[in-house]
PDB file of N, CA and C in Angstrom:
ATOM      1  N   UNK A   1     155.334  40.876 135.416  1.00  0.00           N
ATOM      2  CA  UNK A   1     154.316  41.714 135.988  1.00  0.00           C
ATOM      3  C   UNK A   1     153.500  42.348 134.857  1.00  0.00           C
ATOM      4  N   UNK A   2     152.162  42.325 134.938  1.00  0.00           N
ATOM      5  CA  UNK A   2     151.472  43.322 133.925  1.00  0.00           C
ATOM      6  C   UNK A   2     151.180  44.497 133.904  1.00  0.00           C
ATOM      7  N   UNK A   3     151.192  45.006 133.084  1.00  0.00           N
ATOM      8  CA  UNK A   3     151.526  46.415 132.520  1.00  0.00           C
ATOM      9  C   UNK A   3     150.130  47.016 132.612  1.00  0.00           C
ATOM     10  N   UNK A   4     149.295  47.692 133.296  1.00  0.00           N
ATOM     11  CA  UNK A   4     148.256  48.685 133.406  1.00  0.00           C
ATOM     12  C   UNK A   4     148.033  50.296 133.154  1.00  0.00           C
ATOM     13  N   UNK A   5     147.386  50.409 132.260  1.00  0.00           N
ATOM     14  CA  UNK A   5     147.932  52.048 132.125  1.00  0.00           C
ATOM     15  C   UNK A   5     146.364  52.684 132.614  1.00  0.00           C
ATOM     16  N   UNK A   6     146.192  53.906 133.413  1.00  0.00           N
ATOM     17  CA  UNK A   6     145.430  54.848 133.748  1.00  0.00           C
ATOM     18  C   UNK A   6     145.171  55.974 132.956  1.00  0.00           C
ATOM     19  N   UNK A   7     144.193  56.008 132.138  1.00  0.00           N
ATOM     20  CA  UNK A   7     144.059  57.407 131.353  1.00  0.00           C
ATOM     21  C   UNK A   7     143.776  58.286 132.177  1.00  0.00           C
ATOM     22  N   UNK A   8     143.664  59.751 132.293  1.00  0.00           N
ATOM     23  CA  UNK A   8     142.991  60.684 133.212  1.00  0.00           C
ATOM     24  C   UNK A   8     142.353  61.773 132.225  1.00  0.00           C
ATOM     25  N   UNK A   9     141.347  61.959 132.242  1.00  0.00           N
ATOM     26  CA  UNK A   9     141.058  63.286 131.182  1.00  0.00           C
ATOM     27  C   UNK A   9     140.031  63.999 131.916  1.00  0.00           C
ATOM     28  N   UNK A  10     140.436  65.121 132.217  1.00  0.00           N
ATOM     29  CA  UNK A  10     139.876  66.512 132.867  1.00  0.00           C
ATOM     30  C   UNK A  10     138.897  67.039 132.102  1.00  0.00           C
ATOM     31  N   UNK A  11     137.833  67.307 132.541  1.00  0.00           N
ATOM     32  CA  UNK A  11     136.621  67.809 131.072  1.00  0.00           C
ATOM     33  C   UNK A  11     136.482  69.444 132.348  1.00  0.00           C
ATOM     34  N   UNK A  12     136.075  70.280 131.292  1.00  0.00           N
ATOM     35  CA  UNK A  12     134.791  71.567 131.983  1.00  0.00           C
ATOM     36  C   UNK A  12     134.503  71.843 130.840  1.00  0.00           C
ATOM     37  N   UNK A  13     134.959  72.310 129.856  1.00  0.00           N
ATOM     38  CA  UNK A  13     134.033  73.735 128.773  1.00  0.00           C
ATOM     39  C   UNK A  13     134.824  72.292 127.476  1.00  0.00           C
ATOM     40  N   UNK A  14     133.841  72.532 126.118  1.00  0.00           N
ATOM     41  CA  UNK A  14     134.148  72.129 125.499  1.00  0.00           C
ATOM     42  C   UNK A  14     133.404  70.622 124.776  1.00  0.00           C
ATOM     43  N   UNK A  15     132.165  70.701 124.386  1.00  0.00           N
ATOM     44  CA  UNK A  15     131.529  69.521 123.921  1.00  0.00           C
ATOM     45  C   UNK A  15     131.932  69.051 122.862  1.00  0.00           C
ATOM     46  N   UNK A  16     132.554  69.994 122.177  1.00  0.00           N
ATOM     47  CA  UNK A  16     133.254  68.712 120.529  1.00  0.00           C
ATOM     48  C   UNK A  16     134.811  68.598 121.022  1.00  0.00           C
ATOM     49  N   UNK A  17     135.217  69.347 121.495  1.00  0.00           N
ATOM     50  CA  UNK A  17     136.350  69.047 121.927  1.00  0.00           C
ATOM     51  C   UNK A  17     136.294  67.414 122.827  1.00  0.00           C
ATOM     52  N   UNK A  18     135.698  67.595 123.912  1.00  0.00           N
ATOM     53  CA  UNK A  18     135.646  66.165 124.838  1.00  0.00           C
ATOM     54  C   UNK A  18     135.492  65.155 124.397  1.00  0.00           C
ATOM     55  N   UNK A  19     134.071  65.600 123.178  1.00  0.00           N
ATOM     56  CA  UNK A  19     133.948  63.963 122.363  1.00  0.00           C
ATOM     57  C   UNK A  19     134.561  63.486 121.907  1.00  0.00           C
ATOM     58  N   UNK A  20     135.941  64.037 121.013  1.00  0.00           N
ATOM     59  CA  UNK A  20     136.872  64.185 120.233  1.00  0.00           C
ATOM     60  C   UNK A  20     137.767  63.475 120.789  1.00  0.00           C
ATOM     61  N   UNK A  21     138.303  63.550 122.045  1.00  0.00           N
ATOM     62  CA  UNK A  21     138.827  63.239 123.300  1.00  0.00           C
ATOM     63  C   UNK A  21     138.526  61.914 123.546  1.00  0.00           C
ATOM     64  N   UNK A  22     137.475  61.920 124.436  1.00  0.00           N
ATOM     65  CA  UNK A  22     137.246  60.695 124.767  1.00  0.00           C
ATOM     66  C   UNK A  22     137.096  59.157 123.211  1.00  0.00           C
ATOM     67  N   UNK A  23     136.515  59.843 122.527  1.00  0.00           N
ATOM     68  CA  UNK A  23     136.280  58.532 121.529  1.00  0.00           C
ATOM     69  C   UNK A  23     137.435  58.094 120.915  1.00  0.00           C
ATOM     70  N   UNK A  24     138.746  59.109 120.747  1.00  0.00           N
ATOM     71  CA  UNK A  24     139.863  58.579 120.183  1.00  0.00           C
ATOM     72  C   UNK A  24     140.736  57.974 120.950  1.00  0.00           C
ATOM     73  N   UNK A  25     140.462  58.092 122.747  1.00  0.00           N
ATOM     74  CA  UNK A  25     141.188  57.129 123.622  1.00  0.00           C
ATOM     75  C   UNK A  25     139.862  56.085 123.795  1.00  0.00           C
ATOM     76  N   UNK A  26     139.256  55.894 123.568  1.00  0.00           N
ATOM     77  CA  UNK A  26     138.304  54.464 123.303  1.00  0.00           C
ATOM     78  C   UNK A  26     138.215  53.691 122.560  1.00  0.00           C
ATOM     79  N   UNK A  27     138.817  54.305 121.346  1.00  0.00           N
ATOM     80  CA  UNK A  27     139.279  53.809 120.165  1.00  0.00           C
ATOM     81  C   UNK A  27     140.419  53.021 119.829  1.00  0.00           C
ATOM     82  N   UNK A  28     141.285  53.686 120.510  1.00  0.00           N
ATOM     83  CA  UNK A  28     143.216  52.879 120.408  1.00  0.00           C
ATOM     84  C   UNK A  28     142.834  51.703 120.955  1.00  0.00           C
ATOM     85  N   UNK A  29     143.431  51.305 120.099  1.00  0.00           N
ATOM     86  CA  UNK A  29     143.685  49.262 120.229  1.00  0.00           C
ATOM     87  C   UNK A  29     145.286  49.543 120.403  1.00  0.00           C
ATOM     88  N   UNK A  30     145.714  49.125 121.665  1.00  0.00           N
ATOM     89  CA  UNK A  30     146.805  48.927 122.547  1.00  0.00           C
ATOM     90  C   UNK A  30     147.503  47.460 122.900  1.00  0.00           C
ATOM     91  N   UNK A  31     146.170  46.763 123.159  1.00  0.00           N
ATOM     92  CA  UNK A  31     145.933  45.267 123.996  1.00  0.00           C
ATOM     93  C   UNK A  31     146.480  45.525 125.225  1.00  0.00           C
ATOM     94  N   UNK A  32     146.833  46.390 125.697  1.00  0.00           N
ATOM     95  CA  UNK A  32     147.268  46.616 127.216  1.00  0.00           C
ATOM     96  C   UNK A  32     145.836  47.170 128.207  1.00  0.00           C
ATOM     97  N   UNK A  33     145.438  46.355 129.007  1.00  0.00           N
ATOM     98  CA  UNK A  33     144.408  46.631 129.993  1.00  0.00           C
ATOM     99  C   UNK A  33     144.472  47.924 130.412  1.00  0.00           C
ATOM    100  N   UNK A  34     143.451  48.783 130.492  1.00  0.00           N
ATOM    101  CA  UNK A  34     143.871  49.899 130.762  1.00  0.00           C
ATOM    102  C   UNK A  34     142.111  50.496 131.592  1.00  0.00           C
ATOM    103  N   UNK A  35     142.330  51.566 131.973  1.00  0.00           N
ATOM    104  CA  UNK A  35     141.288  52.271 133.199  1.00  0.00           C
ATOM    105  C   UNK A  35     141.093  53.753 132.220  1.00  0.00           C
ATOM    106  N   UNK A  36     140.637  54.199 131.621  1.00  0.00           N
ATOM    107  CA  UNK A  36     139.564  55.499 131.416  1.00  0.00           C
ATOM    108  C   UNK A  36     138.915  56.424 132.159  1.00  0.00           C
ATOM    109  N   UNK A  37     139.728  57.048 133.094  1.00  0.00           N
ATOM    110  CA  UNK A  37     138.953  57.845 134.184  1.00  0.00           C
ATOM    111  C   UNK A  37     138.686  59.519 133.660  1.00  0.00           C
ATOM    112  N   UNK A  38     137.403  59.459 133.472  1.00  0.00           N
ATOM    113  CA  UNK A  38     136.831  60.772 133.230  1.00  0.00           C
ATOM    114  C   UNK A  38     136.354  61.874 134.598  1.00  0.00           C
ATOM    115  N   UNK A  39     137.120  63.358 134.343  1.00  0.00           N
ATOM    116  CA  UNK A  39     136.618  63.856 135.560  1.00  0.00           C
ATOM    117  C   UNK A  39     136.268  64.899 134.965  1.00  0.00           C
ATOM    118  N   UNK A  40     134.379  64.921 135.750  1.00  0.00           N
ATOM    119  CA  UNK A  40     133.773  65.681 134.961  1.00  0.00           C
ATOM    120  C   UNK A  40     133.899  67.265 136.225  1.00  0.00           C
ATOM    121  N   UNK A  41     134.450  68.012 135.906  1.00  0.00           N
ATOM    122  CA  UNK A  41     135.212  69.502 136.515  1.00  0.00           C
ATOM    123  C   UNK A  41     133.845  70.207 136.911  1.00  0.00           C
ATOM    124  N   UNK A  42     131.961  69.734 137.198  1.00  0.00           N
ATOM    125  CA  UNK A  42     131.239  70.725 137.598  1.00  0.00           C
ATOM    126  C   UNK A  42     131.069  71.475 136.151  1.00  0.00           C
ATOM    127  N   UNK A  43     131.355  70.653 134.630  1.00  0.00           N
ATOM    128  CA  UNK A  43     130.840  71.274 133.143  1.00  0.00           C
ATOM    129  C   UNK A  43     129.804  72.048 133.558  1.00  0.00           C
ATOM    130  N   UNK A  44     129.814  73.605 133.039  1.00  0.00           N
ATOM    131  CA  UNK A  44     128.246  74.150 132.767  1.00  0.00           C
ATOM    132  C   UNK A  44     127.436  73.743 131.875  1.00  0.00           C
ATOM    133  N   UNK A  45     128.228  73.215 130.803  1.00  0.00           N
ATOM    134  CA  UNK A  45     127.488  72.431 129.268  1.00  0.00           C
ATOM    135  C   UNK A  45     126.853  71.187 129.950  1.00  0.00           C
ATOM    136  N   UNK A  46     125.859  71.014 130.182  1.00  0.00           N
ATOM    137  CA  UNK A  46     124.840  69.787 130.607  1.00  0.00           C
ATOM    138  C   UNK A  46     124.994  68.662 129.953  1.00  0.00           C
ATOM    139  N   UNK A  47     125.116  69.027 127.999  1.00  0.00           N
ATOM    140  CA  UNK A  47     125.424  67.988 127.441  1.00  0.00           C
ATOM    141  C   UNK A  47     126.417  66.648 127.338  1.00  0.00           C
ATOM    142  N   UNK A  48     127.641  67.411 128.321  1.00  0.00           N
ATOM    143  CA  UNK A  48     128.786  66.988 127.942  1.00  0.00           C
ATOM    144  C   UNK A  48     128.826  65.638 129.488  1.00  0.00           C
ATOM    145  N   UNK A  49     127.998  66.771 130.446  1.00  0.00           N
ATOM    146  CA  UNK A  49     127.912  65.615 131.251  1.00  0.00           C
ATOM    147  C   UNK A  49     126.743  64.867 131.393  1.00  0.00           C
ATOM    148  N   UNK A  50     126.095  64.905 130.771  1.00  0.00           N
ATOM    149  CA  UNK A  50     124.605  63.729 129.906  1.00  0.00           C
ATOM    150  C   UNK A  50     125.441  62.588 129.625  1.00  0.00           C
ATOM    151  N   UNK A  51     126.355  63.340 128.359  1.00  0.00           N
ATOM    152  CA  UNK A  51     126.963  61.771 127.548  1.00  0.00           C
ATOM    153  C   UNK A  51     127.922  61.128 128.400  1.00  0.00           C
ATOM    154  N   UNK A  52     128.665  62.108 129.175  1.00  0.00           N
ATOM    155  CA  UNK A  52     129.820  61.065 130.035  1.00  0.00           C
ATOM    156  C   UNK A  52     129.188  59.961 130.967  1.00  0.00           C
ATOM    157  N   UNK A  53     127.599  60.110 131.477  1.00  0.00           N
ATOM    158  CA  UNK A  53     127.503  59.563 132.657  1.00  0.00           C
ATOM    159  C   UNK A  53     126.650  58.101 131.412  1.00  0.00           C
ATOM    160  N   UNK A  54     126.209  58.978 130.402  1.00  0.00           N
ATOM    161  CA  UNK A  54     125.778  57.504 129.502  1.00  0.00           C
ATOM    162  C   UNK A  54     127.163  56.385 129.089  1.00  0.00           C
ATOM    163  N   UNK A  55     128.283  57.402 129.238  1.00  0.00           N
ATOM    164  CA  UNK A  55     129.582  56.065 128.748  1.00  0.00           C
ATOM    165  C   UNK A  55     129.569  55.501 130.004  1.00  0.00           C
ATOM    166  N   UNK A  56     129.675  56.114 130.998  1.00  0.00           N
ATOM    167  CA  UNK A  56     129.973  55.243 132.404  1.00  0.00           C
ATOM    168  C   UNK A  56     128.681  54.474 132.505  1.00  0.00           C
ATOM    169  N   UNK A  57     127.738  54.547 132.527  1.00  0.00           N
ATOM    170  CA  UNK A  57     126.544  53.527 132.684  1.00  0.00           C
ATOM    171  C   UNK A  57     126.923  52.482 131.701  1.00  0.00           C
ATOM    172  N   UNK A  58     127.503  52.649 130.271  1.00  0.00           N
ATOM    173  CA  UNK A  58     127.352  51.792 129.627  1.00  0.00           C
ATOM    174  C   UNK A  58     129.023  50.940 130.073  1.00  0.00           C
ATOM    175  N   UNK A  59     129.671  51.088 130.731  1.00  0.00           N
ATOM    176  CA  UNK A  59     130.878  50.942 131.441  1.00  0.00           C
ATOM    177  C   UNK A  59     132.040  50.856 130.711  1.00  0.00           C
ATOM    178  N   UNK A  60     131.676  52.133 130.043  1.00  0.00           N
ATOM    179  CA  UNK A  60     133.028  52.315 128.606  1.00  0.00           C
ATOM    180  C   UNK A  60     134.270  53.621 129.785  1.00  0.00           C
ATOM    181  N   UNK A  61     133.901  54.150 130.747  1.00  0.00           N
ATOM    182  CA  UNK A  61     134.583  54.608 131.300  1.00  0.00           C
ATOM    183  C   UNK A  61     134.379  54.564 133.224  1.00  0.00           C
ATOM    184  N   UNK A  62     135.328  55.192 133.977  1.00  0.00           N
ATOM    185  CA  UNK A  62     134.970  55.716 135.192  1.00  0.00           C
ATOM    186  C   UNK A  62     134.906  57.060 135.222  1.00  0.00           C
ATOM    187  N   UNK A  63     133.499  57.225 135.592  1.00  0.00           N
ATOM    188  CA  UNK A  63     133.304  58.766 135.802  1.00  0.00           C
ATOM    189  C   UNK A  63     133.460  59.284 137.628  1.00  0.00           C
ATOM    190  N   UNK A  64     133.982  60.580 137.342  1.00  0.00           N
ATOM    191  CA  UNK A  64     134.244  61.182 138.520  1.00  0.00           C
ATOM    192  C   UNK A  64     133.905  62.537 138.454  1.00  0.00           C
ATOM    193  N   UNK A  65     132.303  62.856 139.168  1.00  0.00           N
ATOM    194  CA  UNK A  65     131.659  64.389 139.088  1.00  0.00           C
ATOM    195  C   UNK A  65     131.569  64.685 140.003  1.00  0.00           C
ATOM    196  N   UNK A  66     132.474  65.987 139.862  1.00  0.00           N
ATOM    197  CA  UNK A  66     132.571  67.370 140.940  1.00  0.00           C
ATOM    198  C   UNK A  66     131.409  67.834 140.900  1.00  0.00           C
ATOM    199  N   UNK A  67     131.102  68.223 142.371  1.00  0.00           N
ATOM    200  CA  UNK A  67     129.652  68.869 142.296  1.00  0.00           C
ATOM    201  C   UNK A  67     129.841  70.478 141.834  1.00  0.00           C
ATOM    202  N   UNK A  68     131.317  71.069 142.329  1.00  0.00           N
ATOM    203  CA  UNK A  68     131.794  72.027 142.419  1.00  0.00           C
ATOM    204  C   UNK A  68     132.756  72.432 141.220  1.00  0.00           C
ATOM    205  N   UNK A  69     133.630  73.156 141.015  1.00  0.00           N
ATOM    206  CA  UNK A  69     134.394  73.330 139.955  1.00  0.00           C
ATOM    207  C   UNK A  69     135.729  73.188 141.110  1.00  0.00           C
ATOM    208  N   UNK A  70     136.835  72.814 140.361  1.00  0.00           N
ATOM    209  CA  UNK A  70     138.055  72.623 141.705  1.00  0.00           C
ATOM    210  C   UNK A  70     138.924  73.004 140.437  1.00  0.00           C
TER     211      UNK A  70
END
């Protein structure tokens, strides 16, 4: 059976932090197929969810934006 792993990473406050985040799990060379799910928490920082929705367009992740904060 193959082995699939699910990242999950929770974003709200924090733009060098997230980048920091996300690029070093984009980075690991594993060879195990794996899913990148970004959930963007309703960020007040605009920036942070600018760049997430540019990785998901570019289909380096799955994005998931709260309209709300939860």
């Amino acid at each position: 059976m193959a082995r699939f792993v699910d990242i999950v990473i929770p974003v709200y406050k924090g733009e060098a932090e997230t980048r920091a985040c996300v690029q070093s799990v984009l980075a690991a060379s594993h060879g195990m197929p794996r899913e990148v799910v970004v959930i963007d928490d309703a960020s007040p920082e605009p920036a942070i969810s600018a760049w997430l929705r540019g990785l998901a367009q570019a289909g380096r992740i799955t994005l998931i934006a709260h309209p709300d904060n939860r």
